[in-house]
C-alpha atoms as a PDB file:
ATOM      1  CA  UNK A   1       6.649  11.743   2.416  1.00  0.00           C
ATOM      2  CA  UNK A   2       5.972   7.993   1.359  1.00  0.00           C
ATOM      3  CA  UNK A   3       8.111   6.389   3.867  1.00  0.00           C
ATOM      4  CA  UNK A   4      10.175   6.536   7.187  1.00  0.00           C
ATOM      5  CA  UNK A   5      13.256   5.052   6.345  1.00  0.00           C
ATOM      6  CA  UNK A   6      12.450   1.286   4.923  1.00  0.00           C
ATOM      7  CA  UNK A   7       9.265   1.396   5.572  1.00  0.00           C
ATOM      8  CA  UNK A   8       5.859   2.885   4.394  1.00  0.00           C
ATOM      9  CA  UNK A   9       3.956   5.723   6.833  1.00  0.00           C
ATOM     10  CA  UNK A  10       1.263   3.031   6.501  1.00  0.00           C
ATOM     11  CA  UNK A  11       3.068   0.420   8.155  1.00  0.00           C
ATOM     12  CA  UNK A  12       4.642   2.541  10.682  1.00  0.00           C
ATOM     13  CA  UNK A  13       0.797   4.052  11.117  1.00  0.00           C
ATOM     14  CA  UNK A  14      -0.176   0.531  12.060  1.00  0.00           C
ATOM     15  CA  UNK A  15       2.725  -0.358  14.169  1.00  0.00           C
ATOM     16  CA  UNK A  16       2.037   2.590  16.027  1.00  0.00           C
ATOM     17  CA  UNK A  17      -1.203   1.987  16.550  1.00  0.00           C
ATOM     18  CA  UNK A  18      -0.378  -1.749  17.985  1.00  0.00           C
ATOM     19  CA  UNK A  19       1.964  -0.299  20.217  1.00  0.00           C
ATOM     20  CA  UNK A  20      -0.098   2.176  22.148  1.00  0.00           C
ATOM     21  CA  UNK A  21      -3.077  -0.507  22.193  1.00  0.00           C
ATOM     22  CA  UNK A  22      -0.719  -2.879  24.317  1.00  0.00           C
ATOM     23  CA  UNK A  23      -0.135  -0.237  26.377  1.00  0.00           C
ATOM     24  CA  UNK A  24      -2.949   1.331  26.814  1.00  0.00           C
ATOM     25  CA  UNK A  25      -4.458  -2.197  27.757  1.00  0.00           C
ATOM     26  CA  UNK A  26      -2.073  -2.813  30.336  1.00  0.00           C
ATOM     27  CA  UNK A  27      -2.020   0.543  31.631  1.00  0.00           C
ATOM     28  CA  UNK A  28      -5.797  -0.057  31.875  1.00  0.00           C
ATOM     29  CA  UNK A  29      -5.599  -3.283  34.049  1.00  0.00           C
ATOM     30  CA  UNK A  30      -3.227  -1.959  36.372  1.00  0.00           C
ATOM     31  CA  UNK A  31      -5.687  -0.435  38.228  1.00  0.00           C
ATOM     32  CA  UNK A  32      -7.238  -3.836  38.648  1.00  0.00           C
ATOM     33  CA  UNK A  33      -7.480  -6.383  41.741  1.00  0.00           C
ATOM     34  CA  UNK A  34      -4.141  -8.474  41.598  1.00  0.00           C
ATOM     35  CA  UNK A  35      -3.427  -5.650  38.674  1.00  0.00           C
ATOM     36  CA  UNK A  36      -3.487  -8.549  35.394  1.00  0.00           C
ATOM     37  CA  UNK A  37      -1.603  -5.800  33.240  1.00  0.00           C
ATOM     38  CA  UNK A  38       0.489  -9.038  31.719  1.00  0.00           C
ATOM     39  CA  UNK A  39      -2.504 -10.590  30.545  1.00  0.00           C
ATOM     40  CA  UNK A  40      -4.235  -7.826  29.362  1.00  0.00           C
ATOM     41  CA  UNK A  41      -1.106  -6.999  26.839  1.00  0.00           C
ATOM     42  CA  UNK A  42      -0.512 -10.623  26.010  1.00  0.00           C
ATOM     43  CA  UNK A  43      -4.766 -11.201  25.179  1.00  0.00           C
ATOM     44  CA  UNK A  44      -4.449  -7.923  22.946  1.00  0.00           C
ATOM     45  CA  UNK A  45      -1.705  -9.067  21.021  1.00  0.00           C
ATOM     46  CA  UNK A  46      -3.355 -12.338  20.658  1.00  0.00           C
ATOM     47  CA  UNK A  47      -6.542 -10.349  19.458  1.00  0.00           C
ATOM     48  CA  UNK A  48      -4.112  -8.297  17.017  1.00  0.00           C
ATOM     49  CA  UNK A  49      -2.739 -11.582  15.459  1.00  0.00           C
ATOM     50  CA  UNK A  50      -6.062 -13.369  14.470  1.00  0.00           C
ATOM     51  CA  UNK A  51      -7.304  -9.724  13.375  1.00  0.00           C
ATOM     52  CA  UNK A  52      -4.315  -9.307  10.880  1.00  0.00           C
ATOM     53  CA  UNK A  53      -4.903 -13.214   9.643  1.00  0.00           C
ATOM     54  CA  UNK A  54      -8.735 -12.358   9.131  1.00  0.00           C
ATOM     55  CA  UNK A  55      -8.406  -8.992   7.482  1.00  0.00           C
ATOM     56  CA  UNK A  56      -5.427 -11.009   4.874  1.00  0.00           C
ATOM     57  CA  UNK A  57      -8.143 -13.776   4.309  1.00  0.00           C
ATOM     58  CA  UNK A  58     -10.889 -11.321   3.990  1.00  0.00           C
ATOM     59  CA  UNK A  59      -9.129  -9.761   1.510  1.00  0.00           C
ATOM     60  CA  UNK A  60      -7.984 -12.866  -0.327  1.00  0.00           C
ATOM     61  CA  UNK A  61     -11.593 -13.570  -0.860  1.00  0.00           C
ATOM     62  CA  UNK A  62     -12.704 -10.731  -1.902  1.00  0.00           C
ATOM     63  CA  UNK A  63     -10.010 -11.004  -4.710  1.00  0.00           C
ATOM     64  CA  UNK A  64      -9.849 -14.758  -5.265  1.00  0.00           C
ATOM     65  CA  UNK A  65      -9.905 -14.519  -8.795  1.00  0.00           C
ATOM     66  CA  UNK A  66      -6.457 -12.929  -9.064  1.00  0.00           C
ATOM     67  CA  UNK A  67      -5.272 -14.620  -5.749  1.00  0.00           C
ATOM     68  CA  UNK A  68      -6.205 -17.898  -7.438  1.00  0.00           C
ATOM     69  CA  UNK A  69      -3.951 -17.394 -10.518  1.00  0.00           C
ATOM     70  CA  UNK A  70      -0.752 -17.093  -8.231  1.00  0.00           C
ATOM     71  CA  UNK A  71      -1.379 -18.801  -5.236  1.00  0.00           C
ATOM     72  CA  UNK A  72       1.967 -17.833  -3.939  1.00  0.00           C
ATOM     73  CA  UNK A  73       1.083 -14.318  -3.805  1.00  0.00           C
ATOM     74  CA  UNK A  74      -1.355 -15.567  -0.935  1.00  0.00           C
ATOM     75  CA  UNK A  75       1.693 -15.226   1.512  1.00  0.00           C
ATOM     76  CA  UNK A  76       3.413 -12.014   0.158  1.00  0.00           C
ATOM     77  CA  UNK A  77       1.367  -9.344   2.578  1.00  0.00           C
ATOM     78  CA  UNK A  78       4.222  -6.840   1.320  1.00  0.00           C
ATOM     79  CA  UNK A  79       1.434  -6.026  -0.706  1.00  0.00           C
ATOM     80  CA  UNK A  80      -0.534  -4.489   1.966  1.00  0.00           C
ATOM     81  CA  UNK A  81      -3.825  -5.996   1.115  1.00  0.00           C
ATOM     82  CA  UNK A  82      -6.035  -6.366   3.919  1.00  0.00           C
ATOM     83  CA  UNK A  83      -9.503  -5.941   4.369  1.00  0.00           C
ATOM     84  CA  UNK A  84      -9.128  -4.059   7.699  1.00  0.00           C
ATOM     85  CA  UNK A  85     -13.243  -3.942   8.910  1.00  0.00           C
ATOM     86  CA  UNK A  86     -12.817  -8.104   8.960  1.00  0.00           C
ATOM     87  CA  UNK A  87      -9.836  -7.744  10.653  1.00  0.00           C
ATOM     88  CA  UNK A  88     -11.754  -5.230  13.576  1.00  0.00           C
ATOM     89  CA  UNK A  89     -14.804  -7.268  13.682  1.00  0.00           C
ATOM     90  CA  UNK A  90     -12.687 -10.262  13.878  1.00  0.00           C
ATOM     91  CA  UNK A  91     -10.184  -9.158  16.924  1.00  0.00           C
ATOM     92  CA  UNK A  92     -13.349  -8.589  18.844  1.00  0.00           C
ATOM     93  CA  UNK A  93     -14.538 -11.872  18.652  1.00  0.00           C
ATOM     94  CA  UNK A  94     -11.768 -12.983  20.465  1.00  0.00           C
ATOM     95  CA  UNK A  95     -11.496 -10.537  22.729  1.00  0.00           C
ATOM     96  CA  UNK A  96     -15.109 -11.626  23.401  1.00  0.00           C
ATOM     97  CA  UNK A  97     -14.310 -15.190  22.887  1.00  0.00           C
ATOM     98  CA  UNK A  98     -11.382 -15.054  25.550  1.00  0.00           C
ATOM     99  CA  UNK A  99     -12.812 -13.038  28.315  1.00  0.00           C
ATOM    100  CA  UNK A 100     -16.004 -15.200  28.649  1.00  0.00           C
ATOM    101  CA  UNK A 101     -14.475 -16.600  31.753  1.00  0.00           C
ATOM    102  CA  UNK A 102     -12.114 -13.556  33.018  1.00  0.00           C
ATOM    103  CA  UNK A 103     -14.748 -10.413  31.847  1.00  0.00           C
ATOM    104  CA  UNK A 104     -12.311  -8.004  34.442  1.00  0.00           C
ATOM    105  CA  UNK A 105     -10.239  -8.113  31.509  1.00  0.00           C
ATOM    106  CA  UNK A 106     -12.659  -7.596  28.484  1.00  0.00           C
ATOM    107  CA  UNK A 107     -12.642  -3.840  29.584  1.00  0.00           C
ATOM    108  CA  UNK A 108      -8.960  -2.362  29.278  1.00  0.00           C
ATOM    109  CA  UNK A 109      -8.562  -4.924  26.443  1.00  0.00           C
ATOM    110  CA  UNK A 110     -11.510  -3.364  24.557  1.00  0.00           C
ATOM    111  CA  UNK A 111      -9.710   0.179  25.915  1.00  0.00           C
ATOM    112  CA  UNK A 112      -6.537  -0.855  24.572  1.00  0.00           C
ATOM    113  CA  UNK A 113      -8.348  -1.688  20.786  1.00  0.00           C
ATOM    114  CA  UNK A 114      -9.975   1.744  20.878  1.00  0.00           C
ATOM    115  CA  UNK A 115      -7.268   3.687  21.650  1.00  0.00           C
ATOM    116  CA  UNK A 116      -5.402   1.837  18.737  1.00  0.00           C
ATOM    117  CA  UNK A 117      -8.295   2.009  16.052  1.00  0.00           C
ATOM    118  CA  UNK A 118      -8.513   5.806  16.955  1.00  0.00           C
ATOM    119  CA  UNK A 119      -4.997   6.276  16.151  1.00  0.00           C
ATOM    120  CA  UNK A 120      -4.997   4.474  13.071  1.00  0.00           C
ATOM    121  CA  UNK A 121      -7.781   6.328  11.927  1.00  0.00           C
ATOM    122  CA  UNK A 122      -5.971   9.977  12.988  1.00  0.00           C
ATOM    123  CA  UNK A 123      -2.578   8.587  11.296  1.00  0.00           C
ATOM    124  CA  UNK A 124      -4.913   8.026   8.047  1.00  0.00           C
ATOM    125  CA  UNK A 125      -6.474  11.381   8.044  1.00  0.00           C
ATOM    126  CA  UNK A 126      -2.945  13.353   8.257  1.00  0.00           C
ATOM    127  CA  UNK A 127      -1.752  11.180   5.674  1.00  0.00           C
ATOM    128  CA  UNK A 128      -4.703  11.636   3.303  1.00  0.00           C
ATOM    129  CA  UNK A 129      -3.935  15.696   4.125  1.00  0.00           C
ATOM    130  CA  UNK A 130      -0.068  15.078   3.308  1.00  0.00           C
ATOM    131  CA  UNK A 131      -0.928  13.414   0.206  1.00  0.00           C
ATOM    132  CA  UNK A 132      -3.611  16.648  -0.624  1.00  0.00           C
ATOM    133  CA  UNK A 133      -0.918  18.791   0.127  1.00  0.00           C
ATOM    134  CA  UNK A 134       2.284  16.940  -1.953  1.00  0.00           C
ATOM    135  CA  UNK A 135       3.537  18.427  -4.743  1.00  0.00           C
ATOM    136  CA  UNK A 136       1.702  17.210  -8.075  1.00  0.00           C
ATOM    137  CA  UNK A 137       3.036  15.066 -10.721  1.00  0.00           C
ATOM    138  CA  UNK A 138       6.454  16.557 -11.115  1.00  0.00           C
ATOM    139  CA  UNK A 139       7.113  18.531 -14.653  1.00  0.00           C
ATOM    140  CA  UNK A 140      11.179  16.410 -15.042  1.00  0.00           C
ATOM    141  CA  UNK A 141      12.710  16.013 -17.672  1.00  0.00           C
ATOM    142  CA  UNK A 142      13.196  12.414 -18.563  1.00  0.00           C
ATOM    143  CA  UNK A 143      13.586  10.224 -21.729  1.00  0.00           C
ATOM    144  CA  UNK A 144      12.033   7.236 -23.751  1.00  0.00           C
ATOM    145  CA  UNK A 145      14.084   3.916 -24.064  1.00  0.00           C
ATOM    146  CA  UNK A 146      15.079   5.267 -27.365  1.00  0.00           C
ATOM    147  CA  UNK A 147      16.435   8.157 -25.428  1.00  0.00           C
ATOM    148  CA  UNK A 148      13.254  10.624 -26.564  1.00  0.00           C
ATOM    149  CA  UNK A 149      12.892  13.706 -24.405  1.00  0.00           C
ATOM    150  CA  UNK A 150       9.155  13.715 -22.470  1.00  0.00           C
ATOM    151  CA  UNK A 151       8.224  15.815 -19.325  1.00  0.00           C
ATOM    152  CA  UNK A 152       6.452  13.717 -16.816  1.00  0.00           C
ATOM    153  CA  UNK A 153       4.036  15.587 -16.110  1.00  0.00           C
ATOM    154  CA  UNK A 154       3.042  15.402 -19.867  1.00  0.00           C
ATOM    155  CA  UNK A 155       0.304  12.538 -19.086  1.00  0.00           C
ATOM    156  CA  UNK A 156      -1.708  14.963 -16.429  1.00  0.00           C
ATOM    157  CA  UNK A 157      -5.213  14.461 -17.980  1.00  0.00           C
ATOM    158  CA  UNK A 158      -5.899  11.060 -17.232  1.00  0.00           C
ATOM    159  CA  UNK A 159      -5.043   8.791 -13.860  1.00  0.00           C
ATOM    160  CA  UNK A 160      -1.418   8.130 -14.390  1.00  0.00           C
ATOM    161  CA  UNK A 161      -0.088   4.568 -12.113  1.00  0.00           C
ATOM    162  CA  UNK A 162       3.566   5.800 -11.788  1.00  0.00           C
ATOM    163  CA  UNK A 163       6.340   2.849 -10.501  1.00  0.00           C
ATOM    164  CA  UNK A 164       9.962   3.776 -10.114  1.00  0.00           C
ATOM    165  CA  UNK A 165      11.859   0.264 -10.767  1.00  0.00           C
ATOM    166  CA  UNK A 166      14.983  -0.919 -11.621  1.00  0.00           C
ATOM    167  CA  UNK A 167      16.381  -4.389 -12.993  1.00  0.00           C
ATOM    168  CA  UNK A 168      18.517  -5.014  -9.940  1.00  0.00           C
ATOM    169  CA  UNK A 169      15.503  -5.150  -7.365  1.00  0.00           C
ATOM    170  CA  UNK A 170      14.175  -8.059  -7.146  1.00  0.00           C
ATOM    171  CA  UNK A 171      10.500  -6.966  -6.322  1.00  0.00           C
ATOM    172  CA  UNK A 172      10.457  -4.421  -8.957  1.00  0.00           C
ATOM    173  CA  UNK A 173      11.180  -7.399 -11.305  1.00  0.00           C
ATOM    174  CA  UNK A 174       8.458  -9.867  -9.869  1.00  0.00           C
ATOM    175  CA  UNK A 175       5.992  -7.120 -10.441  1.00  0.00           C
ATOM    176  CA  UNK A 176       6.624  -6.337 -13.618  1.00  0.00           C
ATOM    177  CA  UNK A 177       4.060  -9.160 -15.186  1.00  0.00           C
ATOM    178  CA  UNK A 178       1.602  -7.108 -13.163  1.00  0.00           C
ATOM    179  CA  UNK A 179       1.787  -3.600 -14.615  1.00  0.00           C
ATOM    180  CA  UNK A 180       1.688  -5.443 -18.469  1.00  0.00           C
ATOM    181  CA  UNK A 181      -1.364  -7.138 -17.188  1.00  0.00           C
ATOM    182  CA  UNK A 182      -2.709  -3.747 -15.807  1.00  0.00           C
ATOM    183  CA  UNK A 183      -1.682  -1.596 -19.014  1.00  0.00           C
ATOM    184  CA  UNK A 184      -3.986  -4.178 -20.801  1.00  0.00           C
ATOM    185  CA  UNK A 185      -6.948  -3.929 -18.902  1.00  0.00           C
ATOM    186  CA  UNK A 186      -6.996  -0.340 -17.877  1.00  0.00           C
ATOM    187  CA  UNK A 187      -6.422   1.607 -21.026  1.00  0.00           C
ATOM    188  CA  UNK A 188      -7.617   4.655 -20.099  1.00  0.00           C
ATOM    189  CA  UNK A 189      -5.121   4.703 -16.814  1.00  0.00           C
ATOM    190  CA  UNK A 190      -1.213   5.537 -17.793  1.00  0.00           C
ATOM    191  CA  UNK A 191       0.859   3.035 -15.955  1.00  0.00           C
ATOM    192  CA  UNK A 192       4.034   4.793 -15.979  1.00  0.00           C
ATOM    193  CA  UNK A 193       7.296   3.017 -15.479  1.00  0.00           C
ATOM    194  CA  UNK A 194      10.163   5.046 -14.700  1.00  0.00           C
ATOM    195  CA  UNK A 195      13.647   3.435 -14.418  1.00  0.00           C
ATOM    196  CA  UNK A 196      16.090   4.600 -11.491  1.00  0.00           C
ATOM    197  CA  UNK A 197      19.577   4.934 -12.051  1.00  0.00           C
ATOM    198  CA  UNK A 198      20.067   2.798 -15.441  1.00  0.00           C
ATOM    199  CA  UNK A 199      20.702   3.125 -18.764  1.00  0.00           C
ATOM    200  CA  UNK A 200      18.706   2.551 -21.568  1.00  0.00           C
ATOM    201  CA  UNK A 201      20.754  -0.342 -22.597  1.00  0.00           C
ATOM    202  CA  UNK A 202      20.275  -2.220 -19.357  1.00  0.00           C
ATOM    203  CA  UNK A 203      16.664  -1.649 -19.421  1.00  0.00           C
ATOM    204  CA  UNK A 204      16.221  -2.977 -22.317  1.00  0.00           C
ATOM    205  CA  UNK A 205      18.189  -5.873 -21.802  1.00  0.00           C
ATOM    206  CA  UNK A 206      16.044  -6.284 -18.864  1.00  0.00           C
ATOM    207  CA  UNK A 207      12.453  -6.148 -20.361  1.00  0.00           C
ATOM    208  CA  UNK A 208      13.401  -8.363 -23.807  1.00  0.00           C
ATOM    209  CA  UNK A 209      15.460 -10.875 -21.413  1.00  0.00           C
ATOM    210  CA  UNK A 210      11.916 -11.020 -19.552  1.00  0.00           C
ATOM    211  CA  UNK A 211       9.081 -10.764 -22.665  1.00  0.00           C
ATOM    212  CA  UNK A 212       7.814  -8.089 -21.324  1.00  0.00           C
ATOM    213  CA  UNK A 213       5.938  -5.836 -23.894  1.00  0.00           C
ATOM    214  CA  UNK A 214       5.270  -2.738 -21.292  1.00  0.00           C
ATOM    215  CA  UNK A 215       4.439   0.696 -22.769  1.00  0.00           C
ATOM    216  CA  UNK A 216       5.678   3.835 -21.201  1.00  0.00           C
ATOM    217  CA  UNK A 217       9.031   3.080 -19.682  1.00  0.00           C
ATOM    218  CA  UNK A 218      10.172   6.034 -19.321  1.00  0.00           C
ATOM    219  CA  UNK A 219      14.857   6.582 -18.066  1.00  0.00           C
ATOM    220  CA  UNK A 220      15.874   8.641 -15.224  1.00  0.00           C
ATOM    221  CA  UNK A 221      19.819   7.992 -14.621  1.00  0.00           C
ATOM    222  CA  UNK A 222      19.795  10.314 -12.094  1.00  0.00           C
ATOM    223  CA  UNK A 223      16.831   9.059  -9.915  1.00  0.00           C
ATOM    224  CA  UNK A 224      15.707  12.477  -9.705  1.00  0.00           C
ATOM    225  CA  UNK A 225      12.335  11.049  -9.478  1.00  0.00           C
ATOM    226  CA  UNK A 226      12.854   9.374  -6.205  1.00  0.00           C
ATOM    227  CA  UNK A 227      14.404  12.501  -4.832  1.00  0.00           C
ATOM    228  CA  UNK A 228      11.172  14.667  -6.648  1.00  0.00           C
ATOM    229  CA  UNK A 229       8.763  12.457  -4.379  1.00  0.00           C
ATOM    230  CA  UNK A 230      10.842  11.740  -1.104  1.00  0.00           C
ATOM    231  CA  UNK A 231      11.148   7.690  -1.837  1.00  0.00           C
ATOM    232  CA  UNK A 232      13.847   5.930  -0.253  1.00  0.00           C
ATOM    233  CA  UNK A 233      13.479   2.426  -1.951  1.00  0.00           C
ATOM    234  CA  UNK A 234      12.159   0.278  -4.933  1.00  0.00           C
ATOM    235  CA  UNK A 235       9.818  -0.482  -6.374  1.00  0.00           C
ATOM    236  CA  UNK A 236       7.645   2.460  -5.226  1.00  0.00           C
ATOM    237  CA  UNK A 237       4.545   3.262  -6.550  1.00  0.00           C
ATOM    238  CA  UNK A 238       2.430   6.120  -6.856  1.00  0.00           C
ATOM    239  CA  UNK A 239      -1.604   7.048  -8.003  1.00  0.00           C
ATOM    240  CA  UNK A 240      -2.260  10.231  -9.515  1.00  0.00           C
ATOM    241  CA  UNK A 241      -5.639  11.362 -10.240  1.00  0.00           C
ATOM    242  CA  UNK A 242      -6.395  13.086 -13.447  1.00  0.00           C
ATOM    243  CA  UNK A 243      -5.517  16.175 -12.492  1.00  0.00           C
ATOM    244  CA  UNK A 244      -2.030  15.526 -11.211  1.00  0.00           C
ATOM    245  CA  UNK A 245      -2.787  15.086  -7.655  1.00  0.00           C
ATOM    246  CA  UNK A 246      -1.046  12.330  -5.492  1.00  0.00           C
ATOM    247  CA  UNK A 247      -4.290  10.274  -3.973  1.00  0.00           C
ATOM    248  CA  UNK A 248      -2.385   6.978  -3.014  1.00  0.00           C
ATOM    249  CA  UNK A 249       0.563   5.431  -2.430  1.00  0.00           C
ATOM    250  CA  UNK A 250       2.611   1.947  -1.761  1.00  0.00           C
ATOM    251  CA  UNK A 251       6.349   0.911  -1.056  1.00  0.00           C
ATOM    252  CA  UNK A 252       6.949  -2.390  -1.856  1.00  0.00           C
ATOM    253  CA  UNK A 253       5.836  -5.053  -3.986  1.00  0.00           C
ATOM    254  CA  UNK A 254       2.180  -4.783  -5.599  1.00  0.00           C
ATOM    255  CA  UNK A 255       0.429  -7.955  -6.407  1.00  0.00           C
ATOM    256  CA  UNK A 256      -2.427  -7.882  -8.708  1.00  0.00           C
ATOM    257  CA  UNK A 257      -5.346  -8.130  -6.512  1.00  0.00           C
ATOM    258  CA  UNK A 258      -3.704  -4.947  -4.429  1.00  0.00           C
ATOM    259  CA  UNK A 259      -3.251  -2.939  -7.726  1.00  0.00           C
ATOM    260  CA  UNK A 260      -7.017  -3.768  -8.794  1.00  0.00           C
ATOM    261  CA  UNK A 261      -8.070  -2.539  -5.307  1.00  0.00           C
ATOM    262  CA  UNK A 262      -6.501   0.528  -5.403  1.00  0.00           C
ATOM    263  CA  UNK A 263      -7.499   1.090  -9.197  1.00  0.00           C
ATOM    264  CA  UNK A 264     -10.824   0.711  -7.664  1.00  0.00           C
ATOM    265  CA  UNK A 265     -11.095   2.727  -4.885  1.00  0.00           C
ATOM    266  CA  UNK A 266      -8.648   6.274  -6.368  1.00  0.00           C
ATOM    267  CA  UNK A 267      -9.957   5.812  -9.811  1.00  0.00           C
ATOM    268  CA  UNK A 268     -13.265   4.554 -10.148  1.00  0.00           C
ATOM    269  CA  UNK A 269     -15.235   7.826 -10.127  1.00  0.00           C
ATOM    270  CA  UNK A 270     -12.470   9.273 -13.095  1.00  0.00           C
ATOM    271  CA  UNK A 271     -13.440   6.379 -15.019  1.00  0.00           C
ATOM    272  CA  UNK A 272     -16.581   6.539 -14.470  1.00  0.00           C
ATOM    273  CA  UNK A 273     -16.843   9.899 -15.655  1.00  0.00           C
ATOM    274  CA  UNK A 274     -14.846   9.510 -18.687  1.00  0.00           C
ATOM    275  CA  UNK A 275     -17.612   6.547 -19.592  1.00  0.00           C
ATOM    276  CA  UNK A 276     -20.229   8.641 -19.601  1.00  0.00           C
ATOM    277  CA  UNK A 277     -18.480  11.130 -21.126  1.00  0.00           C
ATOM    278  CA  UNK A 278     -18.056   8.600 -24.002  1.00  0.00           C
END
C-alpha cells in the first residue's frame, strides 16, 4: 500500500503525527495553573510551521544546484523534499525561543513534539516493513510503443525507477523532462515508464508533441500496473532495488533534486558495488 486514498502513507504518517502532538501538548497543560491548554496547541503548531519551512529550505540547500535551474520548483513541496533533522532542530528553537518568558509551557510543548517525533518514527518503521514485505517487481505482461511484448519484471538485475504516467495528468507531464534528465545521468538505473490506460498512438503523440527522447516506455491499457501495486493516482513512482524488491516510494510529482535524493539514499550502495565490480 502506497497511499490512503489521495494521499501518500507518508503524508498521512506526518499528519498523524501533527495531530497527536497538538494534543498531546494540550492534554499536557491541562493539568497546569489557569490550565493554558490553548496556548500550548497554538505554540506547537507555530513550532510545526517554522519546522516544515526550515526542513524545505534545508533541503533546498542541500540541492541548490538542481533547485537553482528551476526556481519554481522551490514552491512545489508535492515533491516531498525536506530535510526533516533541520526541521526538528529548528521547531525547538522556537519552542525555546517562545517559552523564554512563559517556561510552564516549554514542558507539555516539548511533550507534545516527542510524542509526535515518536510516532513518525513508528509510522516509518511499519512502512519500511510493508515495503520489505510487498510483492516484488510484478512479472505483467506489457508492451513497447511499437506494441513489442516484455514482462516487467524482465529488468530485475539492476535498480529499476518505475513511474506509471499518462498524457492527461498534468504532473506526470511536468515530470517528464526529469526522468530524460535522470535516464542520462544514471545509466546503470532503468527508469521505467509505464503508461496507464492509453494507447500507443496517444503516447506517442504525447512524447514527440513534447521532444522527449525517453527510453523504456513501456503500454499498459489496462492499468493493471496500478492495480499490481495498490496505486490510486498519477504519476506514481516506485524504487526497486536490484533484486526486485520495493525500497521506496512517492505519489505525486518528483522534482529533480527529490529524484537525486532518493537515487542517493536506495541506490547508492548497488552502484557502488557494480563500480567496483567494474
Amino acid at each position: 500500500m502506497i497511499s490512503i486514498g489521495p494521499f501518500s502513507v507518508q503524508v498521512v504518517a506526518v499528519f498523524a503525527a501533527v495531530l497527536l502532538s497538538w494534543a498531546m501538548a494540550r492534554r499536557v497543560a491541562r493539568r497546569l495553573p489557569d490550565a493554558p491548554y490553548k496556548a500550548a496547541g497554538g505554540m506547537l503548531l507555530d513550532a510545526v510551521f517554522w519546522g516544515f519551512v526550515a526542513a524545505r529550505l534545508g533541503f533546498i540547500a542541500l540541492w541548490w544546484e538542481e533547485y537553482a535551474k528551476s526556481p519554481m520548483s522551490m514552491i512545489s513541496i508535492g515533491d516531498q523534499g525536506f530535510s526533516w533533522w533541520i526541521g526538528v532542530l529548528a521547531a525547538l528553537g522556537v519552542i525555546w525561543w517562545r517559552t523564554r518568558a512563559s517556561r510552564a509551557l516549554r514542558r507539555p510543548v516539548l511533550v507534545g513534539i516527542t510524542a509526535g517525533l515518536l510516532t513518525w518514527f513508528a509510522a516509518g518503521g511499519v512502512l519500511d516493513l510493508l515495503q520489505r514485505s510487498a510483492p516484488p517487481l510484478p512479472a505483467l505482461a506489457l508492451a513497447t510503443l511499437d506494441e513489442q511484448p516484455v514482462v516487467l519484471n524482465s529488468y530485475t538485475g539492476r535498480p529499476v525507477v518505475l513511474n506509471l504516467w499518462a498524457s492527461w495528468c498534468p504532473p506526470c507531464r511536468r515530470e517528464m523532462p526529469v526522468f530524460e534528465q535522470a535516464q542520462a545521468q544514471y545509466p546503470d538505473i532503468a527508469f521505467v515508464m509505464v503508461n496507464q490506460g492509453e494507447s500507443a498512438q496517444q503516447a506517442r503523440a504525447f512524447l514527440e508533441s513534447q521532444g522527449l527522447q525517453l527510453k523504456d516506455v513501456l503500454l499498459d491499457p489496462a492499468s493493471q500496473t496500478m492495480q499490481a501495486v495498490a496505486s490510486r493516482g498519477l504519476p506514481t513512482t516506485l524504487f526497486f532495488d536490484e533484486h526486485g524488491r520495493l525500497v521506496d516510494t512517492h505519489l505525486g510529482e518528483l522534482s529533480m533534486a527529490s529524484l537525486k535524493n532518493t537515487v542517493s539514499r536506495r541506490f547508492a550502495q548497488s552502484r557502488q558495488i557494480k563500480t567496483d565490480k567494474e
